[in-house]
PDB file of N, CA and C in Angstrom:
ATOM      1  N   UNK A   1      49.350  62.412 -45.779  1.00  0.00           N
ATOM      2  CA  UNK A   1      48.707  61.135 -46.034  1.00  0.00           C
ATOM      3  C   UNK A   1      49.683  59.969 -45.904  1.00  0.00           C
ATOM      4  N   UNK A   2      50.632  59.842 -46.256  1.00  0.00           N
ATOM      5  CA  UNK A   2      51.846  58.993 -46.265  1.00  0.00           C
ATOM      6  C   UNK A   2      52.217  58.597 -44.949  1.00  0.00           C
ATOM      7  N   UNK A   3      51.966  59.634 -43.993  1.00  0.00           N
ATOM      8  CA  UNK A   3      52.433  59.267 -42.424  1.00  0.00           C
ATOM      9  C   UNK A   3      51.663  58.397 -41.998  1.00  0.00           C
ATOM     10  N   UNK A   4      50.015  58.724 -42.437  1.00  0.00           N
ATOM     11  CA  UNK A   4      48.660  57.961 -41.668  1.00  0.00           C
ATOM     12  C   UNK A   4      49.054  56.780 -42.317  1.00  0.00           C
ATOM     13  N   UNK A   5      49.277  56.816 -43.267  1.00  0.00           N
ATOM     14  CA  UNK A   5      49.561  55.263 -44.191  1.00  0.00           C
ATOM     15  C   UNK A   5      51.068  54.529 -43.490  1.00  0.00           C
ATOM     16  N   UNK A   6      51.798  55.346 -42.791  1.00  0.00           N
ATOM     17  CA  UNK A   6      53.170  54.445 -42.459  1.00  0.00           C
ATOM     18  C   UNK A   6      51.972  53.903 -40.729  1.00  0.00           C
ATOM     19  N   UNK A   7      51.631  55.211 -40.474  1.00  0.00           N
ATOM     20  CA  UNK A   7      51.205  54.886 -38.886  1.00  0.00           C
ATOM     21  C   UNK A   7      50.393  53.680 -39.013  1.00  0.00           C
ATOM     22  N   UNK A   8      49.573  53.789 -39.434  1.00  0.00           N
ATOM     23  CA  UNK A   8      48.335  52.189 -39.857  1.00  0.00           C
ATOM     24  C   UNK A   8      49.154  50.712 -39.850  1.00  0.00           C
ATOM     25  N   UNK A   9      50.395  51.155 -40.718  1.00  0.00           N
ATOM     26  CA  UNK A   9      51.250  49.760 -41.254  1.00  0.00           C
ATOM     27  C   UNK A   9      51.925  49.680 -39.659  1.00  0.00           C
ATOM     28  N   UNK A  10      52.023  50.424 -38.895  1.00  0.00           N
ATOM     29  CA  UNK A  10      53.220  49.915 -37.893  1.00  0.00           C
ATOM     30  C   UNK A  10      52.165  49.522 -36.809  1.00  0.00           C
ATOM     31  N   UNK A  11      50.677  50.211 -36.486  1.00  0.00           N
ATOM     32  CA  UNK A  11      50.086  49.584 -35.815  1.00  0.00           C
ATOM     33  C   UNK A  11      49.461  48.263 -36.229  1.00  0.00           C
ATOM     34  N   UNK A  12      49.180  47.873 -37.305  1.00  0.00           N
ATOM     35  CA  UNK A  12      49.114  46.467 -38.126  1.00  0.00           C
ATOM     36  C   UNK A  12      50.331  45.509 -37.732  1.00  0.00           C
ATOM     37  N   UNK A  13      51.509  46.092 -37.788  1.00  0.00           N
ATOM     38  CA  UNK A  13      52.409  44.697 -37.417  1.00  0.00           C
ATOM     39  C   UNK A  13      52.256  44.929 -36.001  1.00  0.00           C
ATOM     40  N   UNK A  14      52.347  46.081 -35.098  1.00  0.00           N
ATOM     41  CA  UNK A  14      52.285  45.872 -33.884  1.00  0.00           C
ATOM     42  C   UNK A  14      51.013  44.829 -33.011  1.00  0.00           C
ATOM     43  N   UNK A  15      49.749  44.980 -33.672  1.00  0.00           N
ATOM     44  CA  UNK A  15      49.003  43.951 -33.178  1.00  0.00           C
ATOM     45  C   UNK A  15      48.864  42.595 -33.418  1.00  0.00           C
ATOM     46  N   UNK A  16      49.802  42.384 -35.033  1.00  0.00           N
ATOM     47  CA  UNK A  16      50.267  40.688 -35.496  1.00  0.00           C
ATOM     48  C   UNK A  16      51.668  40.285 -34.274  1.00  0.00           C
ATOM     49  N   UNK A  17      52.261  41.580 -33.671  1.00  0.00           N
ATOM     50  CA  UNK A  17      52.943  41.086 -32.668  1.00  0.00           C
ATOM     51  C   UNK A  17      52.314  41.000 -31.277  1.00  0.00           C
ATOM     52  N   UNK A  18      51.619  41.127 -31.216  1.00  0.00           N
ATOM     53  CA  UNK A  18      50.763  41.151 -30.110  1.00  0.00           C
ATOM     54  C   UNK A  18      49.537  39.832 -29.626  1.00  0.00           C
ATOM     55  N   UNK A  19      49.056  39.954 -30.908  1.00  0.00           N
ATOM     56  CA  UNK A  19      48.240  38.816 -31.225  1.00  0.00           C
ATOM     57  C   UNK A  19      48.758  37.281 -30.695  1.00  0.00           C
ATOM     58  N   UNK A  20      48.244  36.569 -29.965  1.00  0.00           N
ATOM     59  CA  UNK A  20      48.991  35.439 -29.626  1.00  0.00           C
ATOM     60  C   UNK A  20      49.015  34.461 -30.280  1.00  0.00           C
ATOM     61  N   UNK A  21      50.532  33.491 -30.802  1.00  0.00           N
ATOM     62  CA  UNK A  21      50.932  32.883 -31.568  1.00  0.00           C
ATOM     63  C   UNK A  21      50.123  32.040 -32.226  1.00  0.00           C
ATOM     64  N   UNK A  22      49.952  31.288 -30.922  1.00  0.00           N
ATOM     65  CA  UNK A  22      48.544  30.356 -30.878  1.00  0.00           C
ATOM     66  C   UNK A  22      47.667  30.600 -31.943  1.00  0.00           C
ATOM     67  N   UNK A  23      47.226  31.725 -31.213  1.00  0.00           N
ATOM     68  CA  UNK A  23      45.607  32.188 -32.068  1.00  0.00           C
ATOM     69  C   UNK A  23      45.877  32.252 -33.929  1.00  0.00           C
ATOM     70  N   UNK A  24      47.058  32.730 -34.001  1.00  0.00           N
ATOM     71  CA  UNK A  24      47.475  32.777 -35.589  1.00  0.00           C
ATOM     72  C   UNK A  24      47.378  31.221 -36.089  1.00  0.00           C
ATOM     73  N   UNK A  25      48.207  30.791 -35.373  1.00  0.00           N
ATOM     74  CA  UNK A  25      48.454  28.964 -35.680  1.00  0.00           C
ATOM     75  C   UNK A  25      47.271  28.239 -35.736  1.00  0.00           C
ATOM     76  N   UNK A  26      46.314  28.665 -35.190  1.00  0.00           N
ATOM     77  CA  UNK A  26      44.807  27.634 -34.925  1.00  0.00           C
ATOM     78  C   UNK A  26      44.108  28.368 -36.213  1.00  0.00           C
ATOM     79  N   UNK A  27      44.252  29.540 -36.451  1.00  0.00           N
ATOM     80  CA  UNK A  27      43.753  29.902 -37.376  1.00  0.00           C
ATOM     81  C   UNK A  27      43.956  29.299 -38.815  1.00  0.00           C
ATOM     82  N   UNK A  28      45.027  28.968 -39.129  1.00  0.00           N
ATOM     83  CA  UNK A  28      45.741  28.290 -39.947  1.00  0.00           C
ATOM     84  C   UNK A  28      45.456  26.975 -40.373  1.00  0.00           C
ATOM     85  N   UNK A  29      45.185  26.035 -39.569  1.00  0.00           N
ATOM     86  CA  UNK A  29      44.902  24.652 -39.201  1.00  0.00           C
ATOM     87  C   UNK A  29      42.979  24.776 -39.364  1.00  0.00           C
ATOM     88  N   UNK A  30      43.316  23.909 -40.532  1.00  0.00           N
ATOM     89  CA  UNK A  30      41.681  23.589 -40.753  1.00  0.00           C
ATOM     90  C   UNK A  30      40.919  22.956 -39.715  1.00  0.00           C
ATOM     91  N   UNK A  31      39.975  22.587 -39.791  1.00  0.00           N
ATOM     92  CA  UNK A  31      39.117  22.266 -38.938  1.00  0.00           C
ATOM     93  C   UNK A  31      39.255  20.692 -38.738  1.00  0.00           C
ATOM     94  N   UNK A  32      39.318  20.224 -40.108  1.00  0.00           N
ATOM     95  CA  UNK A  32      39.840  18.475 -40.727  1.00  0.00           C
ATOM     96  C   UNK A  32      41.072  18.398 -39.692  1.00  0.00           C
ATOM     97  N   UNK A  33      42.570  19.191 -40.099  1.00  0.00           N
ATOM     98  CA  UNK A  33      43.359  19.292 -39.119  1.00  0.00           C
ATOM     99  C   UNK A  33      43.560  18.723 -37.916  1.00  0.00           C
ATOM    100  N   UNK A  34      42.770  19.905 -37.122  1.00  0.00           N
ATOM    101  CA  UNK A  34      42.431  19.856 -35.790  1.00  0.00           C
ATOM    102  C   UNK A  34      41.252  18.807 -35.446  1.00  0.00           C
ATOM    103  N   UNK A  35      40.884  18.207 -35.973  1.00  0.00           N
ATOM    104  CA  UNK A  35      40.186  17.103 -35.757  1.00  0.00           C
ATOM    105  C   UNK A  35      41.495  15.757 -35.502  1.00  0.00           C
ATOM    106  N   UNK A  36      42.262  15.914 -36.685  1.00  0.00           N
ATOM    107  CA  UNK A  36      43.150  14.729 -36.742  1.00  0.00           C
ATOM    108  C   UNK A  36      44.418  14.649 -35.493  1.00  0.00           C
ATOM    109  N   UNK A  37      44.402  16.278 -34.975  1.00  0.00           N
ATOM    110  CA  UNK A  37      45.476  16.489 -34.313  1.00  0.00           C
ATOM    111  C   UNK A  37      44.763  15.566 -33.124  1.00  0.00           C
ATOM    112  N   UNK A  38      43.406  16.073 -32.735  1.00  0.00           N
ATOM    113  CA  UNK A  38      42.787  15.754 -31.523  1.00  0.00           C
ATOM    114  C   UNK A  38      43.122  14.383 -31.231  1.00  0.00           C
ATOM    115  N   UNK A  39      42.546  13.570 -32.244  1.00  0.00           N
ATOM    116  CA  UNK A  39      42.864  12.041 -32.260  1.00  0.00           C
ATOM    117  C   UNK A  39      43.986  11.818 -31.819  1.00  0.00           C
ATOM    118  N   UNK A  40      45.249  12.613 -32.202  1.00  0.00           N
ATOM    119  CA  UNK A  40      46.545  11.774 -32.244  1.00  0.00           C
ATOM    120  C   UNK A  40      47.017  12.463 -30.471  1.00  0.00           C
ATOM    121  N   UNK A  41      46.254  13.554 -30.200  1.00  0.00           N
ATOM    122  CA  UNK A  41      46.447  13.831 -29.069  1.00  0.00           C
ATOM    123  C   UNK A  41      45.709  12.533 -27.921  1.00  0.00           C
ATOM    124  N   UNK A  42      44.741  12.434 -28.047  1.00  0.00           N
ATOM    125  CA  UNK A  42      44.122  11.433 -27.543  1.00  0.00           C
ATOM    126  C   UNK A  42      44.506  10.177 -27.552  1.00  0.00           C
ATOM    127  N   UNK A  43      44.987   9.352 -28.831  1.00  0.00           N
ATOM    128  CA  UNK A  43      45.745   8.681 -29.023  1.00  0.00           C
ATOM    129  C   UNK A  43      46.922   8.012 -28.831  1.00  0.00           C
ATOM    130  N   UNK A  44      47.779   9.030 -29.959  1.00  0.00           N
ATOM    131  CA  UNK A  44      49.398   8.346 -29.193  1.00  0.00           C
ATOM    132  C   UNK A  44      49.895   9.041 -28.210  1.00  0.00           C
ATOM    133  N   UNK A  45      49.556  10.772 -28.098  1.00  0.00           N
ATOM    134  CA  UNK A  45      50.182  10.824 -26.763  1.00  0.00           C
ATOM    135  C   UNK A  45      49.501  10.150 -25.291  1.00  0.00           C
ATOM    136  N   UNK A  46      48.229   9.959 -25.840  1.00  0.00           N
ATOM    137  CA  UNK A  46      47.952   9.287 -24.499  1.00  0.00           C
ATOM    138  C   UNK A  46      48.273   8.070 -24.261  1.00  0.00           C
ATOM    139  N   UNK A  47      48.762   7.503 -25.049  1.00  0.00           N
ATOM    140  CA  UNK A  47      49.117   5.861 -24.865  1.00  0.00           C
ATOM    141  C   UNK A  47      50.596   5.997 -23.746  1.00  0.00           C
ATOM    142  N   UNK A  48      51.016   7.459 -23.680  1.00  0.00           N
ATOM    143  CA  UNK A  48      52.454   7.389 -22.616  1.00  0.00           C
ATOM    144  C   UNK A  48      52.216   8.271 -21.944  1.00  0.00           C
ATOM    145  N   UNK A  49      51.175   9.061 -22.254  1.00  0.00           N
ATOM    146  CA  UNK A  49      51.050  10.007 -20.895  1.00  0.00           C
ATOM    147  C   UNK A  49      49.606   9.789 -20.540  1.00  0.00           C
ATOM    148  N   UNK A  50      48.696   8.962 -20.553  1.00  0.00           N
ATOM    149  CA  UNK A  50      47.697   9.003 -19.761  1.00  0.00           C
ATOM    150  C   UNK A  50      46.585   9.415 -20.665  1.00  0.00           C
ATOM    151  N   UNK A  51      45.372   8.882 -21.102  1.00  0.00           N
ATOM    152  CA  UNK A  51      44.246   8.994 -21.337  1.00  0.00           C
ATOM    153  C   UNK A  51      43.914  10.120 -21.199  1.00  0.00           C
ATOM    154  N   UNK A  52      44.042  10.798 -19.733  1.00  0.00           N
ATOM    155  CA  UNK A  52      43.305  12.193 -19.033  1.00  0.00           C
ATOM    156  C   UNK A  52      44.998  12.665 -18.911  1.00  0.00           C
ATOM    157  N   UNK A  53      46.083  12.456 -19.752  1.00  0.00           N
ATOM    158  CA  UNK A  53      47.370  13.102 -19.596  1.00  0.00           C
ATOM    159  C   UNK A  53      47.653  13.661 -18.012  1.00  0.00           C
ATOM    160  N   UNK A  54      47.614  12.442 -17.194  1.00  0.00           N
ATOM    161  CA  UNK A  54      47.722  12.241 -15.846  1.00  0.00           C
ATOM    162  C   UNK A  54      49.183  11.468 -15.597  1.00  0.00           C
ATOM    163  N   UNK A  55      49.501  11.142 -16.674  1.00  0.00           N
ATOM    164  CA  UNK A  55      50.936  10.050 -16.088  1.00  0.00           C
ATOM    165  C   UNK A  55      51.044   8.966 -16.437  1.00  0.00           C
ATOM    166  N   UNK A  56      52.086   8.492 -16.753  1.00  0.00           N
ATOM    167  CA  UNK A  56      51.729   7.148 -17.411  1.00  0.00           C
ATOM    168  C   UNK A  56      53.693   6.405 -17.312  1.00  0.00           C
ATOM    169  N   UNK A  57      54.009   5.984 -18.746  1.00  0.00           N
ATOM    170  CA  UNK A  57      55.274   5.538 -19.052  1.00  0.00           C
ATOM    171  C   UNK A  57      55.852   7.166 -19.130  1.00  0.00           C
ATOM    172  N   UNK A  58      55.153   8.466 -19.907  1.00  0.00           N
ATOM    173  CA  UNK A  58      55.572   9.258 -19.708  1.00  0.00           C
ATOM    174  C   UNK A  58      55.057  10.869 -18.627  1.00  0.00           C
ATOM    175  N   UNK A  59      55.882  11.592 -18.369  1.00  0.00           N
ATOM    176  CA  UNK A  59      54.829  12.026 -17.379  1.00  0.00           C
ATOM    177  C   UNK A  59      53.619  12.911 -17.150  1.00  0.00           C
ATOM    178  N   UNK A  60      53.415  13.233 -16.768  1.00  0.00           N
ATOM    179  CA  UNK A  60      51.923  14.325 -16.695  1.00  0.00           C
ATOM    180  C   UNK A  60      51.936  15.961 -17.550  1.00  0.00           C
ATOM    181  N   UNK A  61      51.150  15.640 -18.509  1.00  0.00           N
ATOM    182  CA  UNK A  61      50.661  17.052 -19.309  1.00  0.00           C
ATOM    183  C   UNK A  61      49.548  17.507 -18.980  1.00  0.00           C
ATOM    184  N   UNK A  62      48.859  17.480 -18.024  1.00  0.00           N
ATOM    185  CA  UNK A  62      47.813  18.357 -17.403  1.00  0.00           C
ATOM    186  C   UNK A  62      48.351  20.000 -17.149  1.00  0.00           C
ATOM    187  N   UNK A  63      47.352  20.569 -16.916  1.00  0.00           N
ATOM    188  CA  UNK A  63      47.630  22.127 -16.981  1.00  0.00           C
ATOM    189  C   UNK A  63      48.495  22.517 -16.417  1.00  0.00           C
ATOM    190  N   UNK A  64      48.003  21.842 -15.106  1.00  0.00           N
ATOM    191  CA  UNK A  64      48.897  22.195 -13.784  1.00  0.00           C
ATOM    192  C   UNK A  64      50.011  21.360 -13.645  1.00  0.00           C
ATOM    193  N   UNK A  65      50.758  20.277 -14.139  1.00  0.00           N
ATOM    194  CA  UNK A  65      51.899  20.354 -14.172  1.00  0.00           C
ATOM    195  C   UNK A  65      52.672  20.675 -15.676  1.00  0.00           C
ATOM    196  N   UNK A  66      52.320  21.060 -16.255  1.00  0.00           N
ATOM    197  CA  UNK A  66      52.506  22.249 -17.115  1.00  0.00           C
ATOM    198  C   UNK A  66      52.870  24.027 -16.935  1.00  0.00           C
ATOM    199  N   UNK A  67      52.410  23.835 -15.758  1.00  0.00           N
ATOM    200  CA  UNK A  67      52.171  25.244 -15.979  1.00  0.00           C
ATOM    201  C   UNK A  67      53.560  26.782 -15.706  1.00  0.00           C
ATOM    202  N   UNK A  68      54.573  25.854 -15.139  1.00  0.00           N
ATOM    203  CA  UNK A  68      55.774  26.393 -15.514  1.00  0.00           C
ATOM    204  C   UNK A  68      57.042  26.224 -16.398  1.00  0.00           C
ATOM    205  N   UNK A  69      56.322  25.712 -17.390  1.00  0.00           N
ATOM    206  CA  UNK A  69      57.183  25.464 -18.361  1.00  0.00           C
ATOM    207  C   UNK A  69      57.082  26.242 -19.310  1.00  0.00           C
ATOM    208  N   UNK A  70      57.955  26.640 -20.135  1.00  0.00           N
ATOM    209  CA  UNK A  70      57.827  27.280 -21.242  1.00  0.00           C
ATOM    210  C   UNK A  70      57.297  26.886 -22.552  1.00  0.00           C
ATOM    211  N   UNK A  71      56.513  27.644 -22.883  1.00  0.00           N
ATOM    212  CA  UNK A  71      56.007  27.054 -24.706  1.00  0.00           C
ATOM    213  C   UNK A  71      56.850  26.679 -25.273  1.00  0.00           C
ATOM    214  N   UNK A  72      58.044  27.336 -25.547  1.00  0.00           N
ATOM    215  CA  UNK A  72      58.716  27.246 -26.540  1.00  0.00           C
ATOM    216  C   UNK A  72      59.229  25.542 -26.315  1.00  0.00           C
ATOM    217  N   UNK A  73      59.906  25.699 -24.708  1.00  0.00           N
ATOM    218  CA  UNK A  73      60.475  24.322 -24.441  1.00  0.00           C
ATOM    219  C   UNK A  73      59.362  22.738 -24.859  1.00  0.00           C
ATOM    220  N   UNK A  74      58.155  23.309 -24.669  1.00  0.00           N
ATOM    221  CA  UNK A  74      57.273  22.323 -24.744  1.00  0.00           C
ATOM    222  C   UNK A  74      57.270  21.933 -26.286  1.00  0.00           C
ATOM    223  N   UNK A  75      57.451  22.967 -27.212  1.00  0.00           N
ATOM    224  CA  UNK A  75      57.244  22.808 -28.312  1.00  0.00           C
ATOM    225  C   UNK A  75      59.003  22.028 -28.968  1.00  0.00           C
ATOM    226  N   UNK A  76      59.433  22.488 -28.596  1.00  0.00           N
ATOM    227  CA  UNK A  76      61.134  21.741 -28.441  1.00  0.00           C
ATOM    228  C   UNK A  76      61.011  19.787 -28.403  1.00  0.00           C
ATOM    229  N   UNK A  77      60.502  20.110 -27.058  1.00  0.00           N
ATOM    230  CA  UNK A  77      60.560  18.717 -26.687  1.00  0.00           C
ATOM    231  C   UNK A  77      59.199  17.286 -27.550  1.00  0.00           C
ATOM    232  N   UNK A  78      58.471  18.039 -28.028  1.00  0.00           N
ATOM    233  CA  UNK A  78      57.307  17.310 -28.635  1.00  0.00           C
ATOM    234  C   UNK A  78      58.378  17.414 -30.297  1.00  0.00           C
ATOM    235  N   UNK A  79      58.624  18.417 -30.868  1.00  0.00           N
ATOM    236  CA  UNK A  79      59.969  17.889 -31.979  1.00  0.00           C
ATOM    237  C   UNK A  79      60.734  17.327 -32.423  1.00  0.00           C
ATOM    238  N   UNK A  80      61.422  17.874 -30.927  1.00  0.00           N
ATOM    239  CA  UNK A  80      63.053  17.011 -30.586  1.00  0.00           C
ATOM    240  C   UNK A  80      63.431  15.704 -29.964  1.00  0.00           C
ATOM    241  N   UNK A  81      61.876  15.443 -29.696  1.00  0.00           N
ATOM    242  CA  UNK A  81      61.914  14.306 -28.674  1.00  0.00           C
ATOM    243  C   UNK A  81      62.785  14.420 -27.182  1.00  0.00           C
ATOM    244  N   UNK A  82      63.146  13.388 -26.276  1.00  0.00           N
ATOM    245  CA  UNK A  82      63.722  13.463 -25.162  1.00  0.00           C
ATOM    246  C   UNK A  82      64.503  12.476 -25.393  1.00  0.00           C
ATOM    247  N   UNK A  83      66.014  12.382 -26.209  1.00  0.00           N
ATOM    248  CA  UNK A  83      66.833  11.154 -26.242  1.00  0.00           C
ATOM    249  C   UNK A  83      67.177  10.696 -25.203  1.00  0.00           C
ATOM    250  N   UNK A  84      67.042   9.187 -24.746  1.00  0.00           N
ATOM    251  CA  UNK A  84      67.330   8.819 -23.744  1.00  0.00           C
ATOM    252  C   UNK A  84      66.124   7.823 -23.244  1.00  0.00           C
ATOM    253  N   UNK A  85      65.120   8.469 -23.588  1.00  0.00           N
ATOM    254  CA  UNK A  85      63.311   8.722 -22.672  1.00  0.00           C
ATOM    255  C   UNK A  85      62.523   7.767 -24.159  1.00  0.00           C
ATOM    256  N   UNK A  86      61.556   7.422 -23.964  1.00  0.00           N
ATOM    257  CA  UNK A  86      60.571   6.790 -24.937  1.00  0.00           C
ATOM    258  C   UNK A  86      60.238   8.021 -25.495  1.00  0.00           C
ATOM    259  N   UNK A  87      59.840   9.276 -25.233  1.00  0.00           N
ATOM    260  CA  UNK A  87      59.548  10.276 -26.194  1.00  0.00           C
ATOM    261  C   UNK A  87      59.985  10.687 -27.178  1.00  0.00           C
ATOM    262  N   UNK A  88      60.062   9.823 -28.355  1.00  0.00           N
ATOM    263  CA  UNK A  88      60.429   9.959 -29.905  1.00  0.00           C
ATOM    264  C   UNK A  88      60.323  11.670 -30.483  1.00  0.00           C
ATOM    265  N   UNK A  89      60.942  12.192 -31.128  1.00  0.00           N
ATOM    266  CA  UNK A  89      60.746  13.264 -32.104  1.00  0.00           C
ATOM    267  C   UNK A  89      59.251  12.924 -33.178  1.00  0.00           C
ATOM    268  N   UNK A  90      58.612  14.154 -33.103  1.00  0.00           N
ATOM    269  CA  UNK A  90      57.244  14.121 -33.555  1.00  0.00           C
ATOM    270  C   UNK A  90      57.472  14.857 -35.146  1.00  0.00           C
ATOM    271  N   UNK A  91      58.744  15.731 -35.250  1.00  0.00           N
ATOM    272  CA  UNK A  91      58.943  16.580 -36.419  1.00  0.00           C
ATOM    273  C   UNK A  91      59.082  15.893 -38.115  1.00  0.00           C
ATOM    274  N   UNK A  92      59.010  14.375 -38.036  1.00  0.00           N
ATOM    275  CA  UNK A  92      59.208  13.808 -38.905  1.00  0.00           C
ATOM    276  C   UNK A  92      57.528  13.163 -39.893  1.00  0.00           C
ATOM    277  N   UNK A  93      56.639  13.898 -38.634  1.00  0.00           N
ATOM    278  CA  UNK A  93      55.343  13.230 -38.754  1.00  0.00           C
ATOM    279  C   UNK A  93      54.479  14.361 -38.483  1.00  0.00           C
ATOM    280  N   UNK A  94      54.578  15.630 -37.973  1.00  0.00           N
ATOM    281  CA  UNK A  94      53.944  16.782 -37.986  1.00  0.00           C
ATOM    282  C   UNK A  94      55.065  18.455 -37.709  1.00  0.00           C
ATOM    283  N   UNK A  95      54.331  19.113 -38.579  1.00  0.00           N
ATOM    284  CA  UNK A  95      54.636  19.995 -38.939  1.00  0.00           C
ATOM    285  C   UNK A  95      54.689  21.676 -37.404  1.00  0.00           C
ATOM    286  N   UNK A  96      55.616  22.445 -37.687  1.00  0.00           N
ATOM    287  CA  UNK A  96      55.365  23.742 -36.738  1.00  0.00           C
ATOM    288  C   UNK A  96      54.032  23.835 -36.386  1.00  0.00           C
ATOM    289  N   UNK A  97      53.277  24.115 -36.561  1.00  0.00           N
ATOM    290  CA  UNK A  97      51.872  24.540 -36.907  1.00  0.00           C
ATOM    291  C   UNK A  97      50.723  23.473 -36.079  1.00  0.00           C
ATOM    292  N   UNK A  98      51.529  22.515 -36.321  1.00  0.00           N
ATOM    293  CA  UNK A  98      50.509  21.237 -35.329  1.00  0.00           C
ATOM    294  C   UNK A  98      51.412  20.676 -34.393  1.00  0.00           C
ATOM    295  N   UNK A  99      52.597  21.039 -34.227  1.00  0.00           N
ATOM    296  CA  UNK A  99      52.796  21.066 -32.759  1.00  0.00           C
ATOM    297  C   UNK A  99      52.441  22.039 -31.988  1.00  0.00           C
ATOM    298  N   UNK A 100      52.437  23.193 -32.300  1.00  0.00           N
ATOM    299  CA  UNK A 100      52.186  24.462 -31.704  1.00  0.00           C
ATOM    300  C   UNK A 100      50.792  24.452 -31.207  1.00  0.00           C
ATOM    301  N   UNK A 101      50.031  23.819 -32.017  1.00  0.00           N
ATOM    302  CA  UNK A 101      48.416  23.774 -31.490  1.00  0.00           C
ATOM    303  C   UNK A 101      48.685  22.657 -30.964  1.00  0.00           C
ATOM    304  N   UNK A 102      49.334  21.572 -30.573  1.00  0.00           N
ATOM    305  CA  UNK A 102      48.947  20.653 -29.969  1.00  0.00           C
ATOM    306  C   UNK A 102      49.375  20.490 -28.253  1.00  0.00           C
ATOM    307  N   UNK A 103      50.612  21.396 -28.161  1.00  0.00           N
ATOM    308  CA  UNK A 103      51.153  22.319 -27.167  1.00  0.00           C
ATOM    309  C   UNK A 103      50.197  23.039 -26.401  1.00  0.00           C
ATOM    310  N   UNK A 104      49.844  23.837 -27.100  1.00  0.00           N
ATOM    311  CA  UNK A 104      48.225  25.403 -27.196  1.00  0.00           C
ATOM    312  C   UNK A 104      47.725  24.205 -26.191  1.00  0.00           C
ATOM    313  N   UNK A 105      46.789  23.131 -26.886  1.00  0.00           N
ATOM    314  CA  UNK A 105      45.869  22.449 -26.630  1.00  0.00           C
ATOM    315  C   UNK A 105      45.890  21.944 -24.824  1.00  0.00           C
ATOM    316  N   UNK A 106      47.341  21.270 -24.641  1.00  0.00           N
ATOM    317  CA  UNK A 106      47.941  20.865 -23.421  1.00  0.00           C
ATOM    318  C   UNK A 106      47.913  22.068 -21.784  1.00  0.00           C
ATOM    319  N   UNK A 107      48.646  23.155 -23.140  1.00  0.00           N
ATOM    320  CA  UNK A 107      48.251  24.593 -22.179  1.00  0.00           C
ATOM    321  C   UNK A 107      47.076  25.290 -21.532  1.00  0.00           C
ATOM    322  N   UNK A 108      45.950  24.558 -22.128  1.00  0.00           N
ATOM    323  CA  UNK A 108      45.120  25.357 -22.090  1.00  0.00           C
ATOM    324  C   UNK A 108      44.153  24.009 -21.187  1.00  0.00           C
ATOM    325  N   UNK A 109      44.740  23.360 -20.741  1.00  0.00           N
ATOM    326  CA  UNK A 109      44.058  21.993 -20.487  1.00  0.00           C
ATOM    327  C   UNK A 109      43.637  21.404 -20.840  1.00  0.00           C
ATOM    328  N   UNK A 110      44.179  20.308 -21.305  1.00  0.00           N
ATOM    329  CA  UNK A 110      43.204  18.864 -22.063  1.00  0.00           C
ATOM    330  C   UNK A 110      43.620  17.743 -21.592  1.00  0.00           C
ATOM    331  N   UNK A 111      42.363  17.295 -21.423  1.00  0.00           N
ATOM    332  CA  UNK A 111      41.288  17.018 -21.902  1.00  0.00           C
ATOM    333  C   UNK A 111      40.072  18.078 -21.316  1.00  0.00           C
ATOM    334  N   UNK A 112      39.412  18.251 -21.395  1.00  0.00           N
ATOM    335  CA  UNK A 112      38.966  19.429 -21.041  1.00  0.00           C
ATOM    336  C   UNK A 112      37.838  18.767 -20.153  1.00  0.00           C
ATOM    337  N   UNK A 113      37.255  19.102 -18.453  1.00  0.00           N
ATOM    338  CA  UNK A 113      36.550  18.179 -18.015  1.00  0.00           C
ATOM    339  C   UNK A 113      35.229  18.004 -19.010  1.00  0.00           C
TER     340      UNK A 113
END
């Protein structure tokens, strides 16, 4: 009995490793949240990258020029900001959790037609 009980626990973390980050993180983030994120996605990042995140003062977050970049880096740079660049650090004003969905969001295309 002890084995079925270790086997269960290792396939349990194996599918929380499996499971994509994202999906944990959105899970997390209320609905209120993700409402507020939307806005500020719509909002201030669009005030430098474009309404339809087409280009602007800063440059294009559409899918497709997105689409070889790394999460992690994306999630870096929405944090860390780009010193140098108008893209301020976001980490002082949102948390892991809502950059990560707000990243997700970019990845997955948004604005969505």
């Amino acid at each position: 009995m002890p084995l079925a009980h270790s086997a269960l626990r290792t396939l349990g973390q194996l599918l929380l490793v499996l499971l994509p980050l994202s999906q944990v993180e959105a899970e997390a983030l209320s609905v209120e949240r993700q409402t507020q994120l939307q806005h500020l996605l719509a909002q201030d990042c669009g005030s430098c990258h474009g309404l339809r995140m087409t280009g602007g003062l800063g440059p294009a977050l559409t899918r497709q020029a997105l689409a070889n970049k790394p999460r992690e880096a994306l999630i870096a740079t929405v944090t860390h900001g780009r010193p140098g660049t108008a893209m301020p650090p976001w980490n002082a004003l949102l948390n892991e959790p809502d950059i990560a969905w707000l990243v997700d969001r970019l990845l997955e295309g948004y604005p969505t037609p």
